[in-house]
C-alpha atoms as a PDB file:
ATOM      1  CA  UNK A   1      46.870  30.441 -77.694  1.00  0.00           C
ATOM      2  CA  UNK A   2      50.107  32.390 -77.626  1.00  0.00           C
ATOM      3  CA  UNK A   3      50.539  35.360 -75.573  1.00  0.00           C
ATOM      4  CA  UNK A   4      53.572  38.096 -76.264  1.00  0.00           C
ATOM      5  CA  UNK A   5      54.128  40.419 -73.802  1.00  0.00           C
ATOM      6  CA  UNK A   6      55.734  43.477 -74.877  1.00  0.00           C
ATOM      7  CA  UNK A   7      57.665  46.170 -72.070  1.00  0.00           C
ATOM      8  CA  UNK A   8      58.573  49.342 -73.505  1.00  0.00           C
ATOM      9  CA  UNK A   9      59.272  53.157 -72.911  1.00  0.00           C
ATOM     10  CA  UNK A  10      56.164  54.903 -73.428  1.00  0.00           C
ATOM     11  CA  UNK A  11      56.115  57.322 -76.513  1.00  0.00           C
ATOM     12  CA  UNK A  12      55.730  54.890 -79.300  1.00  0.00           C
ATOM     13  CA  UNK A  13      53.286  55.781 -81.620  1.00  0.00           C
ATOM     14  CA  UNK A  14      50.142  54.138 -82.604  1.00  0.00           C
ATOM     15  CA  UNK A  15      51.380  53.255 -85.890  1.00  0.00           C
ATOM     16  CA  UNK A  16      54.557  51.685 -84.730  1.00  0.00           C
ATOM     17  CA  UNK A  17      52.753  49.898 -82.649  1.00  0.00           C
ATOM     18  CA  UNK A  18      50.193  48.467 -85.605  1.00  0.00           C
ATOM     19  CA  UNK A  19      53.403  48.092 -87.416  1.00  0.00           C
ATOM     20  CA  UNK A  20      55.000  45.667 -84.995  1.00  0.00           C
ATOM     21  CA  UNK A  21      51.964  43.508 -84.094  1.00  0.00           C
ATOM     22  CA  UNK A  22      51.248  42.574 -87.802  1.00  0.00           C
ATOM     23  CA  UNK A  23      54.655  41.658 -88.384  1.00  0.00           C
ATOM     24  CA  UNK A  24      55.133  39.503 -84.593  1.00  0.00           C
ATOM     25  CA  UNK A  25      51.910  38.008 -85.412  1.00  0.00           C
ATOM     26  CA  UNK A  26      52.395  37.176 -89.067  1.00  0.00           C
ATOM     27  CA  UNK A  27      55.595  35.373 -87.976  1.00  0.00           C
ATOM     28  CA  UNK A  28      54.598  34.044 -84.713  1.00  0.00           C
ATOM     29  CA  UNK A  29      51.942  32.217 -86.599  1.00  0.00           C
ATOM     30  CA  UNK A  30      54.443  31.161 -88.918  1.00  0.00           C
ATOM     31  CA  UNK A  31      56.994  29.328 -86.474  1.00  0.00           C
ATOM     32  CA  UNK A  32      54.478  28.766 -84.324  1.00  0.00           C
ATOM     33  CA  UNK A  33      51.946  26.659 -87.107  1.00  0.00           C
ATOM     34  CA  UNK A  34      48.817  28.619 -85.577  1.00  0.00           C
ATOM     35  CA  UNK A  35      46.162  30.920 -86.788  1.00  0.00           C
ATOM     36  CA  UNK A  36      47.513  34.793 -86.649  1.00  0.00           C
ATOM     37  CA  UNK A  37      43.645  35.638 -84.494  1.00  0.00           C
ATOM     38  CA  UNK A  38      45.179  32.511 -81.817  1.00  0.00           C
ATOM     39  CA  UNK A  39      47.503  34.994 -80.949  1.00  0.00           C
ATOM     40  CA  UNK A  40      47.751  37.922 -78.253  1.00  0.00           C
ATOM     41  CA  UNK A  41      49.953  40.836 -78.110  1.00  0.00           C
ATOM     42  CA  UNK A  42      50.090  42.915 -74.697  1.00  0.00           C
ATOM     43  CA  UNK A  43      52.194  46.186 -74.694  1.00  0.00           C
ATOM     44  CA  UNK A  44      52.841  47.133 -71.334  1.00  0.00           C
ATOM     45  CA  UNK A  45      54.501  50.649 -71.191  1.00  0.00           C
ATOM     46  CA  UNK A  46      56.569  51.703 -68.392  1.00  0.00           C
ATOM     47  CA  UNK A  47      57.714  55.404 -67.551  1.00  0.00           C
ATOM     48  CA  UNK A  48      61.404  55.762 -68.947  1.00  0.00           C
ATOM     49  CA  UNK A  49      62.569  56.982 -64.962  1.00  0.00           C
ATOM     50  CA  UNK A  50      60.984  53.223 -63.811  1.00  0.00           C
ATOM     51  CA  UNK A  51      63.252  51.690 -65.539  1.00  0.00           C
ATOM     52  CA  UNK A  52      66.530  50.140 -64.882  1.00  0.00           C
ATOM     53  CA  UNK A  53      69.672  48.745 -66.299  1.00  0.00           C
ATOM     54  CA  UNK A  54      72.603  47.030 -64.773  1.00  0.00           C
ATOM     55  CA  UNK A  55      71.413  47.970 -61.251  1.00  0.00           C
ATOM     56  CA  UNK A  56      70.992  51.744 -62.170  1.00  0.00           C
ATOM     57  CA  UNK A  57      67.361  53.514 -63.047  1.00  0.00           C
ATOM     58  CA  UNK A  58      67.733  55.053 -66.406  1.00  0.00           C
ATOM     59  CA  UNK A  59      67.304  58.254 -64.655  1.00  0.00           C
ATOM     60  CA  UNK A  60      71.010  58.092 -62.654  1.00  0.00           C
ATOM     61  CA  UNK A  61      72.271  56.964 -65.977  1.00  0.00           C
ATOM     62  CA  UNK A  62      75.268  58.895 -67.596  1.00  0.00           C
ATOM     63  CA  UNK A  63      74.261  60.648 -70.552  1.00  0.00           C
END
């Protein structure tokens, strides 16, 4: 049973969110050669000021 675990800024909406899961699943299944309900999606969103890049939190970025 495949599990995809998805990090990502909050503010997504619940659309884009139905969006991406049918099309991960429909081609996870496909590479994969499993059934599309074998398969788990887990979005895990994280506050945009907990998260960092090249050693700096997206907060002290430069704009």
């Amino acid at each position: 049973m495949p599990m995809i675990k998805v990090d990502l800024h909050k503010g997504r909406s619940r659309d884009q969110k139905r969006e991406f899961v049918s099309v991960i699943t429909r081609e996870a299944a496909r590479i994969l050669k499993c059934a599309p309900e074998d398969i788990d999606i887990v979005f895990q969103e994280v506050d945009t000021q907990d998260w960092a890049k090249g050693g700096v939190l997206n907060s002290d970025q430069p704009a």
